[in-house]
Protein backbone atom coordinates (compact mmCIF):
# COMPACT_ATOMS: atom_id res chain seq x y z
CA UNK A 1 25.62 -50.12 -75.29
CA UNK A 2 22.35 -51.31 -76.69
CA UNK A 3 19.27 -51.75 -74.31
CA UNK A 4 18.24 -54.92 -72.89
CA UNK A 5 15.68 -56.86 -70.44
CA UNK A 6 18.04 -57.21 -67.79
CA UNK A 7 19.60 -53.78 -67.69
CA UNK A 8 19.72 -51.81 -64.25
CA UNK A 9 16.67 -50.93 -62.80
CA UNK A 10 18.57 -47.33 -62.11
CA UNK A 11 18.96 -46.82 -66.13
CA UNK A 12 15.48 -46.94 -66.44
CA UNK A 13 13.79 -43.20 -66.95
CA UNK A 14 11.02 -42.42 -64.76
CA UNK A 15 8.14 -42.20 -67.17
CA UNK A 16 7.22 -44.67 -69.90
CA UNK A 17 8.27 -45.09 -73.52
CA UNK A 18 5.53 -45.03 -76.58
CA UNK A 19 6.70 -48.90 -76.54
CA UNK A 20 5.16 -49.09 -72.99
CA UNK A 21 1.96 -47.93 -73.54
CA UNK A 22 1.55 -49.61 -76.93
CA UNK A 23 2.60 -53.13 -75.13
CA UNK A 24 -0.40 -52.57 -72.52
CA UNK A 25 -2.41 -51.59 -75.63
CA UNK A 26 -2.17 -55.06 -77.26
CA UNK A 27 -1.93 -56.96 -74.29
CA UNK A 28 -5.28 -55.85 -74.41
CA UNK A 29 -5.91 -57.60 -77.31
CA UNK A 30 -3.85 -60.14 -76.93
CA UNK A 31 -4.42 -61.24 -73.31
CA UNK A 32 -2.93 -65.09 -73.24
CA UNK A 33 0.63 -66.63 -72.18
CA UNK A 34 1.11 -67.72 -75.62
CA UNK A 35 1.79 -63.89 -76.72
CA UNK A 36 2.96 -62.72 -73.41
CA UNK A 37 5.37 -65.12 -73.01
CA UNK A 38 7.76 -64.40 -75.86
CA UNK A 39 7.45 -60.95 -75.38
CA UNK A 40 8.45 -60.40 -71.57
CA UNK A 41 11.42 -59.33 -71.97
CA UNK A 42 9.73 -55.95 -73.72
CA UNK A 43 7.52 -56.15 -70.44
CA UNK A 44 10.56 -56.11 -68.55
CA UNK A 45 12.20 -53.46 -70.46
CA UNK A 46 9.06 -50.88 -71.29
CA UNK A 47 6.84 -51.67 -68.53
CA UNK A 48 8.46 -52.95 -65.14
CA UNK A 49 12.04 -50.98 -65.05
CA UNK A 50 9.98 -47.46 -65.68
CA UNK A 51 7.39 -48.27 -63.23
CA UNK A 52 10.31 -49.31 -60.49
CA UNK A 53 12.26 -46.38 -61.60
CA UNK A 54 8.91 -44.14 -61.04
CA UNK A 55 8.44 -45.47 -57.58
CA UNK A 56 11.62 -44.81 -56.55
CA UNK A 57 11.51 -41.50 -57.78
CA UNK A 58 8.03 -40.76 -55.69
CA UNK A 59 8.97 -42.89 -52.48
CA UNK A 60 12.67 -40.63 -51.84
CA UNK A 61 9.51 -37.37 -52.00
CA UNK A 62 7.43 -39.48 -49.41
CA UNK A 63 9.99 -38.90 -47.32
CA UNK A 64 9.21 -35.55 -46.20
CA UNK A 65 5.49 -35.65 -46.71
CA UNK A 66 4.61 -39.38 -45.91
CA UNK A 67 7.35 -41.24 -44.34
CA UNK A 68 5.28 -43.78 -42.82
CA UNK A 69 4.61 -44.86 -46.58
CA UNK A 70 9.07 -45.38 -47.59
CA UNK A 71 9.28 -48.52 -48.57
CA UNK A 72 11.10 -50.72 -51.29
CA UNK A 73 9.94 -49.87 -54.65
CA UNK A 74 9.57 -53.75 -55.08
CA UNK A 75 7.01 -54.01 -52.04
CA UNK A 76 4.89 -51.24 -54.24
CA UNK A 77 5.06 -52.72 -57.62
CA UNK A 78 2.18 -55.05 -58.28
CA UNK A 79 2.62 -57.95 -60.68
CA UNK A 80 1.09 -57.72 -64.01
CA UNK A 81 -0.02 -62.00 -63.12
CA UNK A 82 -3.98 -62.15 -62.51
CA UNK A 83 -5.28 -64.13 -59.56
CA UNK A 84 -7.60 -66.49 -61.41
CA UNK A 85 -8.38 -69.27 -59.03
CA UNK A 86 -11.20 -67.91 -58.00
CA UNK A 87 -12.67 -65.70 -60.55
CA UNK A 88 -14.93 -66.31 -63.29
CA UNK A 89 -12.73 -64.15 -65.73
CA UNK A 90 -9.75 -66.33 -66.27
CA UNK A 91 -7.56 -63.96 -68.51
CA UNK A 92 -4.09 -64.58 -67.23
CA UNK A 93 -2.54 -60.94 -67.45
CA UNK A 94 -3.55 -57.33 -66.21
CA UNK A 95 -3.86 -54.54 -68.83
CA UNK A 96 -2.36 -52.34 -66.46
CA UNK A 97 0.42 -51.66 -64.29
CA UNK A 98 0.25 -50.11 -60.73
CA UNK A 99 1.92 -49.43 -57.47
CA UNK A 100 0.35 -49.09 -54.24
CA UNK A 101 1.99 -47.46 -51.12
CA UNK A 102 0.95 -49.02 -47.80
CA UNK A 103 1.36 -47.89 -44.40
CA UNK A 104 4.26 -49.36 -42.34
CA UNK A 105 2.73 -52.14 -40.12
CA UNK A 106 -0.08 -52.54 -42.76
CA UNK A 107 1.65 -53.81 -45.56
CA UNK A 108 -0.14 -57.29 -44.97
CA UNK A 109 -3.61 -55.70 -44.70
CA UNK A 110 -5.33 -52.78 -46.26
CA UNK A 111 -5.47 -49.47 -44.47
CA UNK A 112 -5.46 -46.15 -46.14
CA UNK A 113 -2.61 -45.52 -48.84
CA UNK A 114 -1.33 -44.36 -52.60
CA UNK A 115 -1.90 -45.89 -55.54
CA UNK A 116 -1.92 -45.25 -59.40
CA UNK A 117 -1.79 -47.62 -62.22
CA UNK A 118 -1.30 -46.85 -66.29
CA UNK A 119 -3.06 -48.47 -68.95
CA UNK A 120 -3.20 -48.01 -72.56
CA UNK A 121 -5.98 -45.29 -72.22
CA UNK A 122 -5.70 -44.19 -69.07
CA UNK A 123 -3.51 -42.90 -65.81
CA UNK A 124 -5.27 -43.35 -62.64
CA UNK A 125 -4.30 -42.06 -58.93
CA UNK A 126 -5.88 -42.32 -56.21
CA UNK A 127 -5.57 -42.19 -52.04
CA UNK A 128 -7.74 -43.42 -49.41
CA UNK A 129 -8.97 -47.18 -47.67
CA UNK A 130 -10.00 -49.31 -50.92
CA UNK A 131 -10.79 -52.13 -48.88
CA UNK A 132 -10.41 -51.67 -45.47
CA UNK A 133 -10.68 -55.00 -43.21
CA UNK A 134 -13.98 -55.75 -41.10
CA UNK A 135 -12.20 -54.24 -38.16
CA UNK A 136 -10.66 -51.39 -39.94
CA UNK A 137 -13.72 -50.34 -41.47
CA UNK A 138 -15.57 -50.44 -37.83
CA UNK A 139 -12.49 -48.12 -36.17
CA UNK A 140 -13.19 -45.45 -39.29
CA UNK A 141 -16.86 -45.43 -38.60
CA UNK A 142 -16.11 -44.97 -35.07
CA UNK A 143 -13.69 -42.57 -35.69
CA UNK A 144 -15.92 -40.42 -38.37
CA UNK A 145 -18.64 -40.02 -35.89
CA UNK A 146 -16.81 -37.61 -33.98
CA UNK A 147 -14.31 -36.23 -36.60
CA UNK A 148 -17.00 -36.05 -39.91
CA UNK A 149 -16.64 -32.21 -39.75
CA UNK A 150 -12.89 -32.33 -39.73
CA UNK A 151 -12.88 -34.91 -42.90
CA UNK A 152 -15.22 -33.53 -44.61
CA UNK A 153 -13.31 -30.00 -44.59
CA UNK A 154 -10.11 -32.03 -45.45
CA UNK A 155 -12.33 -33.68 -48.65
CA UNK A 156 -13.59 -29.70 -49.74
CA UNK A 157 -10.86 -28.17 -49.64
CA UNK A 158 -10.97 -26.21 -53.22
CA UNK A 159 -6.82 -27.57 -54.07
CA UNK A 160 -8.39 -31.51 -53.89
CA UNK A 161 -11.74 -30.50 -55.61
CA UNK A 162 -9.63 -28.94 -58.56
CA UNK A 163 -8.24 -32.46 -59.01
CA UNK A 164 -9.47 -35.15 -57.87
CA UNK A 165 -13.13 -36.46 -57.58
CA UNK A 166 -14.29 -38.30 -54.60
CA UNK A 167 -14.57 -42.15 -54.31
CA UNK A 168 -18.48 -43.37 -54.35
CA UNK A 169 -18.31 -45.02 -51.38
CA UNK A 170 -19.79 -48.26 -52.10
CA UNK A 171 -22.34 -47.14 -49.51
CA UNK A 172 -24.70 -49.33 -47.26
CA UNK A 173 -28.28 -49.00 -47.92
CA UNK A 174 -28.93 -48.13 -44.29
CA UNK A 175 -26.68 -47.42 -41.10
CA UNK A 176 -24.21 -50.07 -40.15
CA UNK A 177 -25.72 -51.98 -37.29
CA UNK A 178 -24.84 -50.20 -33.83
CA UNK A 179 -24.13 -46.53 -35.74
CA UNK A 180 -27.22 -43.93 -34.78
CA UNK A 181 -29.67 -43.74 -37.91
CA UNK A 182 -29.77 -40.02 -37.44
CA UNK A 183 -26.07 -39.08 -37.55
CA UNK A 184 -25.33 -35.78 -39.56
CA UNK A 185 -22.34 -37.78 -41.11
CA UNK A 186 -24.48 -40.75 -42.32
CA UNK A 187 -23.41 -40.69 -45.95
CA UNK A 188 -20.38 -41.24 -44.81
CA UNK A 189 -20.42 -43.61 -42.15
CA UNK A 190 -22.43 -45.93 -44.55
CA UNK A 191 -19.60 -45.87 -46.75
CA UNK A 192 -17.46 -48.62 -47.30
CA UNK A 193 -14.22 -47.07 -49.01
CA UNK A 194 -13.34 -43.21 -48.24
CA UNK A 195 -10.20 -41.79 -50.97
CA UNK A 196 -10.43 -39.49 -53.92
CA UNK A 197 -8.93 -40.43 -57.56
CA UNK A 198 -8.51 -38.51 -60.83
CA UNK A 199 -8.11 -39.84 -64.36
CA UNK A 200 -5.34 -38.19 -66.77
CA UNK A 201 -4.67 -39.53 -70.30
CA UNK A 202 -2.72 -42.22 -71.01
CA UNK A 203 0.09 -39.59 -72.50
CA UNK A 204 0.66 -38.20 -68.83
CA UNK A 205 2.55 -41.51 -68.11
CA UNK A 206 5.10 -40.27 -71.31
CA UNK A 207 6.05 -37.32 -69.90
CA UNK A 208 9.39 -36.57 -68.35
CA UNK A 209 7.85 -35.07 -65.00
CA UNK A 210 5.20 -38.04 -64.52
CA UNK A 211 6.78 -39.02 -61.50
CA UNK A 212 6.15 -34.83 -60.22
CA UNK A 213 2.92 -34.98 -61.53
CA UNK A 214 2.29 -38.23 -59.38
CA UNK A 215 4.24 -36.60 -56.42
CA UNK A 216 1.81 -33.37 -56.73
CA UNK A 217 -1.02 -35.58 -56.38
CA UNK A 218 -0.32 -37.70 -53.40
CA UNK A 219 1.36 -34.88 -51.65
CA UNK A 220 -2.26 -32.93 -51.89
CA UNK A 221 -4.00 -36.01 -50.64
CA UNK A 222 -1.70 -36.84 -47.87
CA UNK A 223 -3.59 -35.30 -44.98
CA UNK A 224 -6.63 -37.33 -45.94
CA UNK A 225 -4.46 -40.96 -46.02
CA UNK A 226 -3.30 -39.58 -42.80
CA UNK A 227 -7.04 -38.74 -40.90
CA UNK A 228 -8.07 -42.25 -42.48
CA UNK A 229 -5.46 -43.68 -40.80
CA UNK A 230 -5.25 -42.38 -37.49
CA UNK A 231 -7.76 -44.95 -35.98
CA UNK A 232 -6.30 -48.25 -37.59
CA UNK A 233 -3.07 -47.36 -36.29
CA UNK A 234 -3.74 -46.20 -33.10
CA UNK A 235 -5.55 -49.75 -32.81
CA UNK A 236 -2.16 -51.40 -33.63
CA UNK A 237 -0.70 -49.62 -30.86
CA UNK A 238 0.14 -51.53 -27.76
CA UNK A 239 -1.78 -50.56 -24.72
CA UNK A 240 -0.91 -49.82 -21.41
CA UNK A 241 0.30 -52.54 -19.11
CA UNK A 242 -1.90 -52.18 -15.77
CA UNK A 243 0.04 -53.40 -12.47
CA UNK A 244 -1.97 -54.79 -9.71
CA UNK A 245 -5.04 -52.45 -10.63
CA UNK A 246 -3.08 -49.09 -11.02
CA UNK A 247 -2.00 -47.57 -14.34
């Protein structure tokens, strides 16, 4: 039975084609509807069924290492459609595809999560809070000022440093306002992202085991996503009804 556009999801393997990678490659080049459009259904075909087919794959692992993260591989997949209302670059496509994995009761925000995306040079994965929300990035602060030693063992650990470099930061010049100026964990309370990525070649997303090799990644990270996390969530969690002044 010849391949198509709108064959099963589930047929798709879970790792590109050559045809995938050399479709990001001229989309590139070619980065307008008028060549896009005629050619979606190769999208479709090289591009979108893989990359469901490799979230699956990696979401059934979460499971047992991040459960909070199972979700439909759908929900992960981001669409290869710029936002361009508001940006002076007004290129209509992405030249890469990615997934991000968000934490349950966070999906609509940021928080700490997974991510990778594949583009025609590159595979990149990475784990941490991109963009945490104003009041997301205050409870990490808060959090880091007692727990820096903890995270920063969690960030050393010689496994992580093998593989994975750590995010800049995006730092503040100077201490947040209200945060001590002479905190021993000042680098990285003045950051504004915490996570770690690493950078394979573009190749890596050929292979048959890129969806292990993505699995290998994120399950080395996972106790990082998790520390990140700890204080968003536990500020999403309901508190304690008091009754006529007693708890």
């Amino acid at each position: 039975m010849p391949r198509t556009a709108k064959s099963s999801p589930t047929a798709a393997p879970a790792h590109l084609r050559p045809e995938g990678l050399a479709f990001l490659r001229s989309l590139a080049r070619n980065n307008d509807r008028d060549w896009f459009t005629p050619r979606k259904a190769i999208f479709e075909a090289e591009l979108k069924e893989p990359m469901l087919a490799i979230i699956r794959k990696v979401t059934d692992a979460m499971s047992g290492f991040a459960p909070e993260f199972v979700r439909p591989a759908e929900k992960s997949f981001f669409r290869i459609y710029r936002d361009i209302r508001f940006s002076a670059n007004k290129k209509p496509y992405k030249d890469h595809v990615a997934a991000w994995w968000a934490h349950q009761g966070l999906e609509k925000t940021s928080g700490a999560g997974y991510y990778f995306q594949i583009s025609g040079k590159e595979v990149i994965i990475a784990a941490g809070a991109y963009m945490p929300e104003k009041d997301q990035l205050a409870a990490i602060r808060h959090w880091l000022l007692e727990n820096h030693v903890a995270f920063k063992k969690l960030t050393q650990r010689a496994a992580v440093r093998k593989v994975f470099s750590e995010f800049e930061g995006n730092p503040l010049v100077r201490a947040p306002k209200g945060f001590p100026v002479d905190h021993p964990a000042l680098d990285l309370i003045r950051c504004r992202q915490w996570g770690l990525s690493a950078t394979l070649p573009a190749a890596a997303a050929l292979q048959p085991d890129f969806a292990a090799t993505l699995i290998r990644h994120f399950r080395l990270v996972a106790p990082i996503v998790d520390a990140l996390n700890t204080p968003i969530v536990a500020a999403l969690s309901p508190r304690k009804k008091v009754l006529f002044g007693l708890d």
